[in-house]
Protein backbone atom coordinates (compact mmCIF):
# COMPACT_ATOMS: atom_id res chain seq x y z
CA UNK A 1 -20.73 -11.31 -11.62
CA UNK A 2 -23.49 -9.05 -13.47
CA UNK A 3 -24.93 -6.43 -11.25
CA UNK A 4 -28.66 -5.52 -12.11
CA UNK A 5 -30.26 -2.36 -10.47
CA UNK A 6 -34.17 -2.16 -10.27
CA UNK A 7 -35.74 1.30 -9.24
CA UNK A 8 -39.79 1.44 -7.54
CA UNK A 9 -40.46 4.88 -8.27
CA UNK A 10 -43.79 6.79 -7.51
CA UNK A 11 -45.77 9.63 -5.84
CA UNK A 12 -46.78 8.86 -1.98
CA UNK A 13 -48.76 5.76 -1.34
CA UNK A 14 -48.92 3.85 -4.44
CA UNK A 15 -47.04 1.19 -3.34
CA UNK A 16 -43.42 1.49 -3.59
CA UNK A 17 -42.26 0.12 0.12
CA UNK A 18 -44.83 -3.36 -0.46
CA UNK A 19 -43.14 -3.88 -4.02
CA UNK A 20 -40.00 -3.32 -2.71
CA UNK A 21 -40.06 -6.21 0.39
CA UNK A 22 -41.48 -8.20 -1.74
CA UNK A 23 -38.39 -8.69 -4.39
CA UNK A 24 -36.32 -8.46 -0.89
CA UNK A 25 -38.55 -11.63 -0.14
CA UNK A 26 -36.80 -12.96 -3.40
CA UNK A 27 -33.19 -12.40 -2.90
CA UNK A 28 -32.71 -8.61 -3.90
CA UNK A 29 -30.92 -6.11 -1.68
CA UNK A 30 -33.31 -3.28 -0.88
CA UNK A 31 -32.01 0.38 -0.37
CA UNK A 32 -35.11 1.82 1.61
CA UNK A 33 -36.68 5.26 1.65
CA UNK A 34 -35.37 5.79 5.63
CA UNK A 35 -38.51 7.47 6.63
CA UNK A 36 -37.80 6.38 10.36
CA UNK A 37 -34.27 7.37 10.18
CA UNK A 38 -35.27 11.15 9.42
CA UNK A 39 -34.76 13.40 12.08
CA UNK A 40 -35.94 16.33 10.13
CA UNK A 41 -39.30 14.55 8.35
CA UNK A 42 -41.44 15.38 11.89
CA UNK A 43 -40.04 19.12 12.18
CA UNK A 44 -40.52 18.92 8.19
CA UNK A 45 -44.44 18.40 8.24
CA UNK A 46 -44.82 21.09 11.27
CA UNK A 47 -42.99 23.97 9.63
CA UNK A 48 -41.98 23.26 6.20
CA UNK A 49 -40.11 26.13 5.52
CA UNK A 50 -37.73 25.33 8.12
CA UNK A 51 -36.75 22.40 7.62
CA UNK A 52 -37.58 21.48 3.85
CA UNK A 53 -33.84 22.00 2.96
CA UNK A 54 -32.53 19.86 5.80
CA UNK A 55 -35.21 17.36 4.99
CA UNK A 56 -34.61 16.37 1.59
CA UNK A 57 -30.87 16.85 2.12
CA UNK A 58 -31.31 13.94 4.93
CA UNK A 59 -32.86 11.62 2.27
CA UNK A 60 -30.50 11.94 -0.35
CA UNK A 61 -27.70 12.04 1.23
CA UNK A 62 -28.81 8.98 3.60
CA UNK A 63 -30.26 6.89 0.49
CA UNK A 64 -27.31 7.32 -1.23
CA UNK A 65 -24.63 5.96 1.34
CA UNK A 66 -26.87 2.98 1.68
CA UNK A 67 -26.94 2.43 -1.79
CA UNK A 68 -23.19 2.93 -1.95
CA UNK A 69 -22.70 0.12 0.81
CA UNK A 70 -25.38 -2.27 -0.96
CA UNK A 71 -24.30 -1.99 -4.47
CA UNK A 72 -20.92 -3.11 -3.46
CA UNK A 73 -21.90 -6.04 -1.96
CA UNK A 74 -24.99 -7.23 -3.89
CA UNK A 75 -25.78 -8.27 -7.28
CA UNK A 76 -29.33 -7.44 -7.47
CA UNK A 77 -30.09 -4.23 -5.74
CA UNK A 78 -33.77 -2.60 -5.74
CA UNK A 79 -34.20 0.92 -4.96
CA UNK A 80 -36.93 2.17 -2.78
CA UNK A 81 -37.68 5.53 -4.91
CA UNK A 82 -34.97 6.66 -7.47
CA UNK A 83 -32.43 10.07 -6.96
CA UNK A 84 -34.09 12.11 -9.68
CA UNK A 85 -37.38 11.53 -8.33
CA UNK A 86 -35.74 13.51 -5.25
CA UNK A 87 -33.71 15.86 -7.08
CA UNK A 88 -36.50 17.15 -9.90
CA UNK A 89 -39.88 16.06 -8.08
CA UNK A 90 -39.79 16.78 -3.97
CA UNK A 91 -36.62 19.16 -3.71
CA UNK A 92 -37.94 21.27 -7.20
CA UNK A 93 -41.28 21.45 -6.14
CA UNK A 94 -40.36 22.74 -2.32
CA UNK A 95 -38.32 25.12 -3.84
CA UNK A 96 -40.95 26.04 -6.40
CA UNK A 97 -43.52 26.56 -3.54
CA UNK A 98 -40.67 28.70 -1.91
CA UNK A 99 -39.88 26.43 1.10
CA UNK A 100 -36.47 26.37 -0.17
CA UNK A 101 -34.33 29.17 -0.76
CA UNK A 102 -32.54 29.36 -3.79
CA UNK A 103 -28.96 29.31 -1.82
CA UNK A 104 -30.34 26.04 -0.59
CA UNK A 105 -31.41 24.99 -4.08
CA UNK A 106 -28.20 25.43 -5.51
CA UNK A 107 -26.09 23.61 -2.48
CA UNK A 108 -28.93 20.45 -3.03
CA UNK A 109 -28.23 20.59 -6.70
CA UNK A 110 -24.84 20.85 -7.02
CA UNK A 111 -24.63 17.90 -4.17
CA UNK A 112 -27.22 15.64 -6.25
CA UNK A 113 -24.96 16.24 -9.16
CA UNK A 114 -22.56 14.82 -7.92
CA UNK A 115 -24.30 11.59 -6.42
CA UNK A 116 -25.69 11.29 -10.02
CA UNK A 117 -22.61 11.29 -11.40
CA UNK A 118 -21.44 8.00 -9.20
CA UNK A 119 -24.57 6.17 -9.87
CA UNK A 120 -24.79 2.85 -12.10
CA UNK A 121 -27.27 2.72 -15.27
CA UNK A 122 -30.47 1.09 -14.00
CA UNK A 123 -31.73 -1.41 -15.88
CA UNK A 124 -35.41 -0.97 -15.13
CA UNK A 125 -37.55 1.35 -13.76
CA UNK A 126 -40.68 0.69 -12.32
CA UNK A 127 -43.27 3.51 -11.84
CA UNK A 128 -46.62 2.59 -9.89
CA UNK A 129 -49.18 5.45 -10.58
CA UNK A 130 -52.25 5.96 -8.63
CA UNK A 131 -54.59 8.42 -9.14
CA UNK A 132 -54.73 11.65 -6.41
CA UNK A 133 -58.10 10.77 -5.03
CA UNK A 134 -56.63 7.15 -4.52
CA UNK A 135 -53.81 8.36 -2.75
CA UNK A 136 -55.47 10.71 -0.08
CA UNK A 137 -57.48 7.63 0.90
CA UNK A 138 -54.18 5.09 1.46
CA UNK A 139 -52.63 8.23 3.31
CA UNK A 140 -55.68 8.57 5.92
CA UNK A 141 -55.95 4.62 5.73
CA UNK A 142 -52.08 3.89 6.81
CA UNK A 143 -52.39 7.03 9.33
CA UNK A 144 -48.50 8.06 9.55
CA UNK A 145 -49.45 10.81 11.51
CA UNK A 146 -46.97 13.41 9.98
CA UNK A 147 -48.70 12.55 6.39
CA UNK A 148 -52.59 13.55 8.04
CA UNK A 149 -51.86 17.15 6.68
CA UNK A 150 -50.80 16.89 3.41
CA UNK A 151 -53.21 18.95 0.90
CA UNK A 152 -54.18 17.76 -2.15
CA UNK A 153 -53.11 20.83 -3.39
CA UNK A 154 -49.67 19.48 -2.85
CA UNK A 155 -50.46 15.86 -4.39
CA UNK A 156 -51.07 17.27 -7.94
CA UNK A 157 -48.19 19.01 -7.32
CA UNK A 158 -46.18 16.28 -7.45
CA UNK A 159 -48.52 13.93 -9.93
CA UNK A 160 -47.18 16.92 -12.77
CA UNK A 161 -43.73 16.70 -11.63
CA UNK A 162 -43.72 13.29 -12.21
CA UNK A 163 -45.67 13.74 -15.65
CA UNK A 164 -42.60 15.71 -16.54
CA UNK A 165 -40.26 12.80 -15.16
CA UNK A 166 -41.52 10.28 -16.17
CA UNK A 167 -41.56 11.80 -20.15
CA UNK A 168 -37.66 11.96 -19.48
CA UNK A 169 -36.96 8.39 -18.88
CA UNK A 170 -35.90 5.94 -21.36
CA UNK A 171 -39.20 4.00 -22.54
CA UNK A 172 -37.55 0.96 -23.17
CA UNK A 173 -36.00 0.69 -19.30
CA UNK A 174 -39.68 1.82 -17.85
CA UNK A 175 -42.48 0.06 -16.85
CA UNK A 176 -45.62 1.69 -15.61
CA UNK A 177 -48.11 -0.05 -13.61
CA UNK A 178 -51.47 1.81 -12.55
CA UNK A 179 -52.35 0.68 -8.89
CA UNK A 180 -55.53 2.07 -8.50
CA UNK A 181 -57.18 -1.16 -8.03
CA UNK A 182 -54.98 -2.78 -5.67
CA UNK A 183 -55.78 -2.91 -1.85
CA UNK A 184 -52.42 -2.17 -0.42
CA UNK A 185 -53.37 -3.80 2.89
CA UNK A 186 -53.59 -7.14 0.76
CA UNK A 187 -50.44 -8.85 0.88
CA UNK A 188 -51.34 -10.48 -2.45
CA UNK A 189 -51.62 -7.64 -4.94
CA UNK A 190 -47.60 -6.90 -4.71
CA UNK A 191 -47.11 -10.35 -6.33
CA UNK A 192 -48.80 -9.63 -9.23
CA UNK A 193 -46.88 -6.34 -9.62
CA UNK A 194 -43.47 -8.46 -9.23
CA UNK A 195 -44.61 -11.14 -11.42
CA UNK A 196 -44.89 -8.59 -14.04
CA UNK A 197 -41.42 -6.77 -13.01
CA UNK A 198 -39.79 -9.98 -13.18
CA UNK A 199 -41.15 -10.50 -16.90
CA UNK A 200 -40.18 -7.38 -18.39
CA UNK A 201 -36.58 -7.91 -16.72
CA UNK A 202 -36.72 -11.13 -18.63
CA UNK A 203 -38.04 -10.17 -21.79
CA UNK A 204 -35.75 -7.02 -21.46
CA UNK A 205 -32.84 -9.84 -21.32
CA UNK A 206 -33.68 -11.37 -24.50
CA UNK A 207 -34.41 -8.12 -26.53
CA UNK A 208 -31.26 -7.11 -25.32
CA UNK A 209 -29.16 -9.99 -25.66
């Protein structure tokens, strides 16, 4: 049986985790973003420098034996935030901001490499794109109380590192989707986002077929 691999990718609160239960609604296999199952993400937020390393480590590492177990046992898995977007948007920018060392850099690296390596072609990636302003407001709306501190200083931080991404993927496997205008807190919105998801996997079928 065909396997077919969907990736939700985006900054902080555009979306992603709605999106993603939705197609789980619908029969996919969801590999989530454990942000409950991090026992660094707390210690993270209150001294970054500390535990950045372990932090990120945690996710990847943790995202990627779940996807491992899923992908074996699933024929449509969807991806709660892609690998890259850890490896060349959170980890790079940490260590770019010096919360990393580069010792630490190099072990993440040369451990994502690897992962990468083992990974499937996906056959679609979705990127939902908010603007920073937009953002700060879901963050204080949603209240996770280790997100109440983020700067926006750090949010266009990461809306350039995933300028630079997102110029990297291949255009005819992405499809962006500005969510600006969506209330999150409606459960409606995310089925107009999968409705079109579910159309460009289809019209990506013909094209490519």
């Amino acid at each position: 049986m065909p396997k077919h691999t969907l990736a939700i990718c985006g900054n902080v609160a555009v979306g992603k985790s709605s999106v993603c239960k939705n197609l789980k609604r619908r029969g996919w296999a969801l590999v989530e973003e454990n942000v409950d199952g991090n026992e660094f993400l707390d210690k993270f937020y209150a001294d970054m420098a500390a535990h950045a390393f372990h932090s990120q480590l945690s996710f990847l590492t943790a995202k990627f034996l779940d996807f491992h177990d899923t992908y074996a046992n699933s024929s449509r898995v969807v991806i709660d935030r892609y690998f890259s977007e850890d490896a060349f948007i959170f980890e790079r920018s940490l260590h770019d901001l010096g919360l990393i060392s580069e010792a630490d850099h190099r072990t993440y690296v040369a451990i994502y490499g690897a992962i990468a390596e083992a990974l499937p072609e996906i056959d679609c990636y979705v990127v939902l794109e908010a603007a920073t302003e937009t953002i700060l407001k879901r963050i204080q709306v949603r209240g996770r109380p280790f997100e109440l501190g983020i700067e926006r200083a750090y949010i266009d931080r990461l809306q350039i590192r995933y300028g630079e991404w997102l110029a990297a993927l291949p255009a005819e496997r992405t499809l962006r989707i500005n969510t600006d205008e969506f209330k999150i807190g409606d459960p409606t919105w995310s089925n107009v986002v999968v409705m079109r998801i579910l159309a460009f996997l289809e019209q990506r079928a013909v094209t490519s077929g």
